[in-house]
PDB file of N, CA and C in Angstrom:
ATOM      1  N   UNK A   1       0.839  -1.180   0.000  1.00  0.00           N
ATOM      2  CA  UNK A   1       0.000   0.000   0.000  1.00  0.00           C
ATOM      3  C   UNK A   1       0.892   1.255   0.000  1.00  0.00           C
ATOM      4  N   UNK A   2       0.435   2.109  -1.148  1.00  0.00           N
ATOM      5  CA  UNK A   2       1.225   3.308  -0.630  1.00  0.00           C
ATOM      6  C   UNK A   2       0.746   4.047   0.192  1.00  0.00           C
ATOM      7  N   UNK A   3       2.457   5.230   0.852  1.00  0.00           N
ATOM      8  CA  UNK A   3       2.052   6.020   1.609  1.00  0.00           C
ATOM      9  C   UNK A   3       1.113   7.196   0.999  1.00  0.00           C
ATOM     10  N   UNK A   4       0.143   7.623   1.910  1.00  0.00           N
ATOM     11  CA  UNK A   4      -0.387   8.859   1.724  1.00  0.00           C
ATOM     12  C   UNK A   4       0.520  10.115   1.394  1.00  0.00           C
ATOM     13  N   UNK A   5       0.204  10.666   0.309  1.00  0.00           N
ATOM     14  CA  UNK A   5       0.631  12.100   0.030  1.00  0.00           C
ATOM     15  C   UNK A   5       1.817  11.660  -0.726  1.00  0.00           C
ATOM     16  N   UNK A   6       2.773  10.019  -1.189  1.00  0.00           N
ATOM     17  CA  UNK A   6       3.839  10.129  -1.385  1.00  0.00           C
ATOM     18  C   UNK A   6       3.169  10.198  -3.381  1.00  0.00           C
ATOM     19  N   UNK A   7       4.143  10.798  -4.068  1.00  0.00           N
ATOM     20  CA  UNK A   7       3.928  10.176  -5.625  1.00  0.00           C
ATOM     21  C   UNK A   7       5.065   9.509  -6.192  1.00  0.00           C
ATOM     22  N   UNK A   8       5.255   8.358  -6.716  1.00  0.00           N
ATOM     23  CA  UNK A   8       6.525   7.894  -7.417  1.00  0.00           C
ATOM     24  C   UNK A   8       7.325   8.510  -8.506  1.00  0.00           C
ATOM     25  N   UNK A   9       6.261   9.320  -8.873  1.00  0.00           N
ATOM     26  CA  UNK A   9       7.093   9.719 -10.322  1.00  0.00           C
ATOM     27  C   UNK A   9       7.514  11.261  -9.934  1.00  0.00           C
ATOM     28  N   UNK A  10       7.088  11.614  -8.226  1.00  0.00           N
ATOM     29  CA  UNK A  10       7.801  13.192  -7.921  1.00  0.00           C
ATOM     30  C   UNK A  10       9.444  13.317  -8.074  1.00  0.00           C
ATOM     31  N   UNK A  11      10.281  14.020  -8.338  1.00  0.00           N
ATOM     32  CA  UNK A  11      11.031  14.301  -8.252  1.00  0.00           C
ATOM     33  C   UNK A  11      12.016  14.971  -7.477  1.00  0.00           C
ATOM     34  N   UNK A  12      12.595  14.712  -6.717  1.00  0.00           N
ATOM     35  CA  UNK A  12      13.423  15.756  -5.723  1.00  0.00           C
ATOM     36  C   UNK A  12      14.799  15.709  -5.605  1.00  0.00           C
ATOM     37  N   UNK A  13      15.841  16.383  -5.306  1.00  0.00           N
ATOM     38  CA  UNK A  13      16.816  16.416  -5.773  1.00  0.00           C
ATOM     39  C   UNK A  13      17.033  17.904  -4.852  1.00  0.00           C
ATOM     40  N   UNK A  14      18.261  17.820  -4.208  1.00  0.00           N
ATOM     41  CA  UNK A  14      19.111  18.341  -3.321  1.00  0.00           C
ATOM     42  C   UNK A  14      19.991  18.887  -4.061  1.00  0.00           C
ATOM     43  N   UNK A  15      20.146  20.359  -3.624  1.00  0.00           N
ATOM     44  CA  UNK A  15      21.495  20.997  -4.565  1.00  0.00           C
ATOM     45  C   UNK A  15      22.333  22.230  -3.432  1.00  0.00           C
ATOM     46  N   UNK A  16      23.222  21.777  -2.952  1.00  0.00           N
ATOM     47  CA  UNK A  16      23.913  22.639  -2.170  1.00  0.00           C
ATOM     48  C   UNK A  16      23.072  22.377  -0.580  1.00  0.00           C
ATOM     49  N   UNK A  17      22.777  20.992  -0.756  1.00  0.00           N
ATOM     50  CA  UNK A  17      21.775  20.378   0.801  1.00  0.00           C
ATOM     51  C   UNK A  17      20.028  21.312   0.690  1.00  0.00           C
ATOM     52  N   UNK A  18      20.183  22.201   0.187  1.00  0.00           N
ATOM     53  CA  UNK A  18      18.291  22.535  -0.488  1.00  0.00           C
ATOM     54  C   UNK A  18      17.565  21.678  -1.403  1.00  0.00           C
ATOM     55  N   UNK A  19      16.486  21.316  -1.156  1.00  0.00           N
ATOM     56  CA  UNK A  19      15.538  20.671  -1.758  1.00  0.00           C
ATOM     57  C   UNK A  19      14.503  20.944  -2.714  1.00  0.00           C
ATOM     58  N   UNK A  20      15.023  20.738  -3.929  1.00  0.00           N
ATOM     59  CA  UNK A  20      14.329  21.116  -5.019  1.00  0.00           C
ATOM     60  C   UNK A  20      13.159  19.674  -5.511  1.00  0.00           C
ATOM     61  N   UNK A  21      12.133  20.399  -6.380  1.00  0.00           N
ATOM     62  CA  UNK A  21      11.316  19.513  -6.945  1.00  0.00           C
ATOM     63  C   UNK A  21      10.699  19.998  -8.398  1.00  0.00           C
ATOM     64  N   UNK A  22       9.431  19.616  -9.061  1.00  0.00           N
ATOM     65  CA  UNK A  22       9.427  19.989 -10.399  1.00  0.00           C
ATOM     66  C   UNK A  22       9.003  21.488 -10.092  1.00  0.00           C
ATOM     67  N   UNK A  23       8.279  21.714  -9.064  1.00  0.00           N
ATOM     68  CA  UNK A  23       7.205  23.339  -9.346  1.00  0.00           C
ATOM     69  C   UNK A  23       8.636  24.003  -8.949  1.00  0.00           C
ATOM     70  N   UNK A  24      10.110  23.634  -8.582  1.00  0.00           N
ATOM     71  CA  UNK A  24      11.678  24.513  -8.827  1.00  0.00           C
ATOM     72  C   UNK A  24      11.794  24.826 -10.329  1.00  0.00           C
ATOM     73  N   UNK A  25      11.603  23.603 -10.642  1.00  0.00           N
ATOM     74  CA  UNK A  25      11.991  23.710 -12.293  1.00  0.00           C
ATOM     75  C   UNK A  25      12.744  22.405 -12.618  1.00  0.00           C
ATOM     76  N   UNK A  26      12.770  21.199 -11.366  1.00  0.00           N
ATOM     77  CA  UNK A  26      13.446  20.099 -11.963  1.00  0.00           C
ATOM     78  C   UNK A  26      12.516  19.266 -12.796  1.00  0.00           C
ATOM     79  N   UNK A  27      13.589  18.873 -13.616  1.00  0.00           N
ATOM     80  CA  UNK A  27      12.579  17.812 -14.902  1.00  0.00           C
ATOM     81  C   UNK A  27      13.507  16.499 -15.075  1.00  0.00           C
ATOM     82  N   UNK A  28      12.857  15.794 -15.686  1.00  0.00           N
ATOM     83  CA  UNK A  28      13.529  14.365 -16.031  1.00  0.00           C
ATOM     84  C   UNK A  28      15.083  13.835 -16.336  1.00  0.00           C
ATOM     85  N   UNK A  29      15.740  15.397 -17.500  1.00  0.00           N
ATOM     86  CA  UNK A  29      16.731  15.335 -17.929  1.00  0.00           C
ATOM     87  C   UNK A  29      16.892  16.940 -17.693  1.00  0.00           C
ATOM     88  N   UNK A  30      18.160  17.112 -17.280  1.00  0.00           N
ATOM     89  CA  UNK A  30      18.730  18.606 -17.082  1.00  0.00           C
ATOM     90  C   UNK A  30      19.859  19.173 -17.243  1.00  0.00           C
ATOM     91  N   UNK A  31      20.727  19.819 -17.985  1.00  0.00           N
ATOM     92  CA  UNK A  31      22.141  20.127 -17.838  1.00  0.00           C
ATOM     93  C   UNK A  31      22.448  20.920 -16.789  1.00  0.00           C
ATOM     94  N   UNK A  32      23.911  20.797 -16.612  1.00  0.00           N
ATOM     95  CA  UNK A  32      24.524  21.616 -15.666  1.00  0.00           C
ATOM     96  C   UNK A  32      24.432  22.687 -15.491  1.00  0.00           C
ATOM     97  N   UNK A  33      23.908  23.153 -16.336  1.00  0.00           N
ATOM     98  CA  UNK A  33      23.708  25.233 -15.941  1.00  0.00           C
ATOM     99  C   UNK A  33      22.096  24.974 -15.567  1.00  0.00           C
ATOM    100  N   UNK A  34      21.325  24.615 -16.207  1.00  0.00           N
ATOM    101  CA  UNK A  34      19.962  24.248 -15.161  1.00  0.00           C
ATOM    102  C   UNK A  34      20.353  24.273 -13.657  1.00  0.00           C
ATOM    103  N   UNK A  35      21.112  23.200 -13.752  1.00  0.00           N
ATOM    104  CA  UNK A  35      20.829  22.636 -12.294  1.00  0.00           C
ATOM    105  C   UNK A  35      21.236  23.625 -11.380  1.00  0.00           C
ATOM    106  N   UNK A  36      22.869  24.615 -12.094  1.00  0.00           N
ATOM    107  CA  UNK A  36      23.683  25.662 -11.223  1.00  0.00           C
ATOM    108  C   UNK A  36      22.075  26.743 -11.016  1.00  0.00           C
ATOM    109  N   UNK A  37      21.452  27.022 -11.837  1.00  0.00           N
ATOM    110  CA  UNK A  37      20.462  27.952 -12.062  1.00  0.00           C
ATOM    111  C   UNK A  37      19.516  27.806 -10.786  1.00  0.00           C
ATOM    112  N   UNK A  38      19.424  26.796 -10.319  1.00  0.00           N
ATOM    113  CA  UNK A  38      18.360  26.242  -9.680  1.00  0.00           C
ATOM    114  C   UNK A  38      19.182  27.322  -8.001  1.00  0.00           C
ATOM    115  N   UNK A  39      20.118  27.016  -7.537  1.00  0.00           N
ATOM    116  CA  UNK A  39      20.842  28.116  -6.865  1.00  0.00           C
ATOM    117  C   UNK A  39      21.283  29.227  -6.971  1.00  0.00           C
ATOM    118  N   UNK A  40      21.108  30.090  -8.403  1.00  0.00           N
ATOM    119  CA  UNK A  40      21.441  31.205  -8.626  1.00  0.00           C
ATOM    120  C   UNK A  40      23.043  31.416  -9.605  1.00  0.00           C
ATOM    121  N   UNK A  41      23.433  30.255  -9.636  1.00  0.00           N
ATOM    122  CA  UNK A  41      24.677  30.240 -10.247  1.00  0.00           C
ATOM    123  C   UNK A  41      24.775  30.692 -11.634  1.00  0.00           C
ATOM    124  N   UNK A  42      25.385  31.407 -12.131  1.00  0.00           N
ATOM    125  CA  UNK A  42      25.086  31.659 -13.831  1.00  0.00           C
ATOM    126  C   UNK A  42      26.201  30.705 -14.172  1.00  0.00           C
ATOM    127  N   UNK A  43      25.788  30.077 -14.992  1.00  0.00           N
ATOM    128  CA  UNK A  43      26.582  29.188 -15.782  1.00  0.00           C
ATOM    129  C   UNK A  43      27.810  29.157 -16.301  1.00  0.00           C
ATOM    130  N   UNK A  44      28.242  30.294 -16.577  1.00  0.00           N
ATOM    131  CA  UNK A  44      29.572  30.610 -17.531  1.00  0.00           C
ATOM    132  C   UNK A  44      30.719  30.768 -15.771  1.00  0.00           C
ATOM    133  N   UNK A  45      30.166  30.525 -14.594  1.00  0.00           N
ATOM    134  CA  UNK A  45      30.979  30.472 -13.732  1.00  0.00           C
ATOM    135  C   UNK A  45      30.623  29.377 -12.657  1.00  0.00           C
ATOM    136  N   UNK A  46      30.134  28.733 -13.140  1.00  0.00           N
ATOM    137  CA  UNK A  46      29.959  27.206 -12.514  1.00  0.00           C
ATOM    138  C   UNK A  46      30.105  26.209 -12.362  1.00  0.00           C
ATOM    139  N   UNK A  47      30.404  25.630 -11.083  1.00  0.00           N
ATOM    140  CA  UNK A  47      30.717  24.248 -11.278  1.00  0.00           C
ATOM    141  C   UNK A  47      30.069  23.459 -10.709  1.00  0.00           C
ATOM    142  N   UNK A  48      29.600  22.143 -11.586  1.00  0.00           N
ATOM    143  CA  UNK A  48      28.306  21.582 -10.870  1.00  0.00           C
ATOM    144  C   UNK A  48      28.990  20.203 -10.880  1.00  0.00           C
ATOM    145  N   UNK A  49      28.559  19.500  -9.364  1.00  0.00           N
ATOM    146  CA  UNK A  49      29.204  17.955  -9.334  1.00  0.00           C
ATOM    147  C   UNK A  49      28.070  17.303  -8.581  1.00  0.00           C
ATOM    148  N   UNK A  50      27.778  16.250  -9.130  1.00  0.00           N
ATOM    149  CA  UNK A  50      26.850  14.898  -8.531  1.00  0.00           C
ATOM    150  C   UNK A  50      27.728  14.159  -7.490  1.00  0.00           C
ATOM    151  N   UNK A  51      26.997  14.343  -6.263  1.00  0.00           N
ATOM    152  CA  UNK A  51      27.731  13.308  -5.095  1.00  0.00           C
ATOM    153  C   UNK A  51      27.254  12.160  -5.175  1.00  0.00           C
ATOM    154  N   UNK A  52      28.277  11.169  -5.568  1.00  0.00           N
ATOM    155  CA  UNK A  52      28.201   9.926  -5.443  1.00  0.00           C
ATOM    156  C   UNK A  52      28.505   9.225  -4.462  1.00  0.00           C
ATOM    157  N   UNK A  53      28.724   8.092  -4.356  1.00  0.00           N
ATOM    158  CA  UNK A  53      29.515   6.893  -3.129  1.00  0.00           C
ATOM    159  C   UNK A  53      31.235   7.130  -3.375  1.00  0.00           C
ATOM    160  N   UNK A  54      30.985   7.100  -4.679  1.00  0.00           N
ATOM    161  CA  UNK A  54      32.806   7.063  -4.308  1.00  0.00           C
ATOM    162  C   UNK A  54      33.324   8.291  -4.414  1.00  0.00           C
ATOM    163  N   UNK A  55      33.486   9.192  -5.616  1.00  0.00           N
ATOM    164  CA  UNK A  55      34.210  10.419  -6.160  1.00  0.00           C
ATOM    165  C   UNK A  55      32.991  11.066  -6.373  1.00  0.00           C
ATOM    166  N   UNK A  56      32.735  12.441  -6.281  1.00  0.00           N
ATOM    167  CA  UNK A  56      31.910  13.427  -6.582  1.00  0.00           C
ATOM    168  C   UNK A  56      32.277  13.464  -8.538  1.00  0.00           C
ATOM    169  N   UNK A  57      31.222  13.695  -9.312  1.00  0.00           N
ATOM    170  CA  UNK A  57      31.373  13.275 -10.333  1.00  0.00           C
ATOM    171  C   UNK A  57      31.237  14.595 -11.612  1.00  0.00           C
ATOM    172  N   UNK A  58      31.826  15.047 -11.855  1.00  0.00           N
ATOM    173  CA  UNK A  58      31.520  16.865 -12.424  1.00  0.00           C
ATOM    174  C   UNK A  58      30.888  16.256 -13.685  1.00  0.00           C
ATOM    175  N   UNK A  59      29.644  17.394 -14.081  1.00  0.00           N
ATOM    176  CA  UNK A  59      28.383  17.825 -14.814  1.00  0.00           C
ATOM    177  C   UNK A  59      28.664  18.556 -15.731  1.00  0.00           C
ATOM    178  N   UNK A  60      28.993  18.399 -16.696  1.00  0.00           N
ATOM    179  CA  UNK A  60      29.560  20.073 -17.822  1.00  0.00           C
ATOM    180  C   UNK A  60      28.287  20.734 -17.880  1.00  0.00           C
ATOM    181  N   UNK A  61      28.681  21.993 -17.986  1.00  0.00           N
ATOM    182  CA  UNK A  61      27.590  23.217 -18.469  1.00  0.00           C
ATOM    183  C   UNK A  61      26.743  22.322 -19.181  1.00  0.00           C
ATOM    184  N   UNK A  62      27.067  22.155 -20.210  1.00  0.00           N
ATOM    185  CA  UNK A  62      26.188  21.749 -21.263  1.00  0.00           C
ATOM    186  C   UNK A  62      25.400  20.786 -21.571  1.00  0.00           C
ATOM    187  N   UNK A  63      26.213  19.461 -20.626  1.00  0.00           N
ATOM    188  CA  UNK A  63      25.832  17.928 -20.507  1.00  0.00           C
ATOM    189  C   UNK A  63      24.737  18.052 -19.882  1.00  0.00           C
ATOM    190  N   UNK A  64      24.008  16.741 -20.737  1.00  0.00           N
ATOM    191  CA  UNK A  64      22.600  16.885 -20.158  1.00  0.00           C
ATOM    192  C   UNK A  64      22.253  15.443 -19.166  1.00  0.00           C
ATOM    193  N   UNK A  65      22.103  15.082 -18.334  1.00  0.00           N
ATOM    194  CA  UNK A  65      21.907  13.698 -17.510  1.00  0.00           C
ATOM    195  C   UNK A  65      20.234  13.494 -17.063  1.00  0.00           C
ATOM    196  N   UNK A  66      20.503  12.211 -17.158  1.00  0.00           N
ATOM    197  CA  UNK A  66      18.913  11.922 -15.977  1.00  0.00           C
ATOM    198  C   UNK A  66      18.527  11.937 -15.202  1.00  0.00           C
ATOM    199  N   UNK A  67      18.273  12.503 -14.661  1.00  0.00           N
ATOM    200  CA  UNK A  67      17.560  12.837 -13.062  1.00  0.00           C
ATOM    201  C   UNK A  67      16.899  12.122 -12.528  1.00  0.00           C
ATOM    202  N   UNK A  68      17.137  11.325 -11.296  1.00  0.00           N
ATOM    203  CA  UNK A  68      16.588  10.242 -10.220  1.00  0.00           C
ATOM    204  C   UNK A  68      16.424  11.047  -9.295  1.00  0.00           C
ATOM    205  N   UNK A  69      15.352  10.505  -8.714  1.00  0.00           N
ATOM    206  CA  UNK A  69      14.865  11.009  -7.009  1.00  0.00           C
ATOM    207  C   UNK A  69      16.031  10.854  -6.485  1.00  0.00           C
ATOM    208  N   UNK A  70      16.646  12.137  -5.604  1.00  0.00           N
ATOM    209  CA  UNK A  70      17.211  11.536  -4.412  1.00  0.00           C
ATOM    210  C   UNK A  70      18.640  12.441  -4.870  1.00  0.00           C
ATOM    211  N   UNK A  71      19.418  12.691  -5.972  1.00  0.00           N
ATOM    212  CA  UNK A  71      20.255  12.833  -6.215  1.00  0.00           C
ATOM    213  C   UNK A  71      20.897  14.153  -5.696  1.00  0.00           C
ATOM    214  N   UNK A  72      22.153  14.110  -5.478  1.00  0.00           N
ATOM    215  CA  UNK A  72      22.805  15.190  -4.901  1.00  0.00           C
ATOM    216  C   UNK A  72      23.795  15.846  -5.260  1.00  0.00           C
ATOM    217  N   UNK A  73      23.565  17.502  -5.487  1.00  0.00           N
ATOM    218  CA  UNK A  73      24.337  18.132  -6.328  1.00  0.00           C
ATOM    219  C   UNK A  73      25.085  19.185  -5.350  1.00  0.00           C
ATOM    220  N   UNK A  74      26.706  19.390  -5.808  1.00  0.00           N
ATOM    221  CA  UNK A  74      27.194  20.459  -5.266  1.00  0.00           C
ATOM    222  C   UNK A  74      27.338  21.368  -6.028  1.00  0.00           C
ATOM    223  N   UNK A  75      27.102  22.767  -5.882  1.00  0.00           N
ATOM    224  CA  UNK A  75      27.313  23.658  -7.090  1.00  0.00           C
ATOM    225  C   UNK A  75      28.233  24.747  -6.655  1.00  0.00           C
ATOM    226  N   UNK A  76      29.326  25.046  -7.126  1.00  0.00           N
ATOM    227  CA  UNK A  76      30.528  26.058  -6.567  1.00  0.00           C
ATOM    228  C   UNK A  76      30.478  27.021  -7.615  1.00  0.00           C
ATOM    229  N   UNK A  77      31.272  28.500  -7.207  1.00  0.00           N
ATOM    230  CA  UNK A  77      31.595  29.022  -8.782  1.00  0.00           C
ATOM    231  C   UNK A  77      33.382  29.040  -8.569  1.00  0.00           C
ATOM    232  N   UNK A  78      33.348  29.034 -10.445  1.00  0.00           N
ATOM    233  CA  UNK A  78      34.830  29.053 -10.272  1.00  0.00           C
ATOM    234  C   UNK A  78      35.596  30.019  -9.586  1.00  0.00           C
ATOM    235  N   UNK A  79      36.873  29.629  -9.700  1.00  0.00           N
ATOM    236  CA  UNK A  79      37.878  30.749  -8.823  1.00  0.00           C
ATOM    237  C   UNK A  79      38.629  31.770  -9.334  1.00  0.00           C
ATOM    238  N   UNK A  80      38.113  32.764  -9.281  1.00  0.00           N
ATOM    239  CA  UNK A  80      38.864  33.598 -10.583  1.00  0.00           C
ATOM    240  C   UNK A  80      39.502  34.550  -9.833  1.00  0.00           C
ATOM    241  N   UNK A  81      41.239  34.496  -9.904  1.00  0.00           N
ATOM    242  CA  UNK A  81      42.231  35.373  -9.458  1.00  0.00           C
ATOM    243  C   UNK A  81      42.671  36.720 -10.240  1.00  0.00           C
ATOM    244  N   UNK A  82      42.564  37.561  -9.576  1.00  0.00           N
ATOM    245  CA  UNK A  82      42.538  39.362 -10.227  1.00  0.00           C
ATOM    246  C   UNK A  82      44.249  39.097 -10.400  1.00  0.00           C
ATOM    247  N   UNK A  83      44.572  40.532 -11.380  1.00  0.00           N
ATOM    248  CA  UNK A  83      46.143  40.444 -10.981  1.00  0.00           C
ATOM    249  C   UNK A  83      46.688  41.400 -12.162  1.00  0.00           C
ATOM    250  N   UNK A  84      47.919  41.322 -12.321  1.00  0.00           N
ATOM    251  CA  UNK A  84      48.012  41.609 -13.537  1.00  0.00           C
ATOM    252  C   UNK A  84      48.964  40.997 -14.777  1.00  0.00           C
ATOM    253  N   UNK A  85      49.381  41.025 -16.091  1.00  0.00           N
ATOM    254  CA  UNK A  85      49.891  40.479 -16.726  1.00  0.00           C
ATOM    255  C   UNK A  85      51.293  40.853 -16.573  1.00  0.00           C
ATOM    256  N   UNK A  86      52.289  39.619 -16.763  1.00  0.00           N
ATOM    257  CA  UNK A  86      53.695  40.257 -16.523  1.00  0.00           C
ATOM    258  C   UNK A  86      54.297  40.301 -17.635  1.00  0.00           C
ATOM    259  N   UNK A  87      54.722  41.245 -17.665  1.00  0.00           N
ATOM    260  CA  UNK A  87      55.313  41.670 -18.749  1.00  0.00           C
ATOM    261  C   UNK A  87      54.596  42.443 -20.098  1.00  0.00           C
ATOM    262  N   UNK A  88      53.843  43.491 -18.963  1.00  0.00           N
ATOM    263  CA  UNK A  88      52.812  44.444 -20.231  1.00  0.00           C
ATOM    264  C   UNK A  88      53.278  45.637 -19.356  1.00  0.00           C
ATOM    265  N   UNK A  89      54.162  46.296 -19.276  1.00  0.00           N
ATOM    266  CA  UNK A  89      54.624  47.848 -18.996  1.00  0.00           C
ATOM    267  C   UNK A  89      53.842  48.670 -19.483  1.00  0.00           C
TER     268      UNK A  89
END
């Protein structure tokens, strides 16, 4: 018997330990700037990785994957060091 209130085909999915679902905007299949999006991340400075059991597993911008209940995403932005060029007088 199922539980009350549960649906099988809902979707949920954790991103930075927050809990997203479809009325977020998750869907079946999603790329990596979706998913960064889903936290505010703009894409062209993101880095998105699926926590697995063994190695955390990086998501390209562009790559698109399948989305299972349950799955867990870390989303960082890159590290971008100021400075200047050597050797431009």
């Amino acid at each position: 018997m199922a539980e009350r209130g549960y649906d099988p085909k809902r979707l949920e999915i954790y991103v930075n330990r927050r809990k997203f679902d479809e009325g977020d905007g998750v869907e079946p299949e999603m790329t990596g700037a979706q998913i960064a999006a889903l936290v505010g991340v703009p894409a062209d400075n993101a880095v998105v990785r699926l926590e697995t059991r063994e190695e955390p597993m990086e998501i390209g911008i562009e790559q698109k994957i399948e989305i299972k209940d349950g799955f867990q995403f870390l989303v960082t932005r890159k590290t971008v060091e100021g400075g200047c060029e050597l050797g431009t007088d």
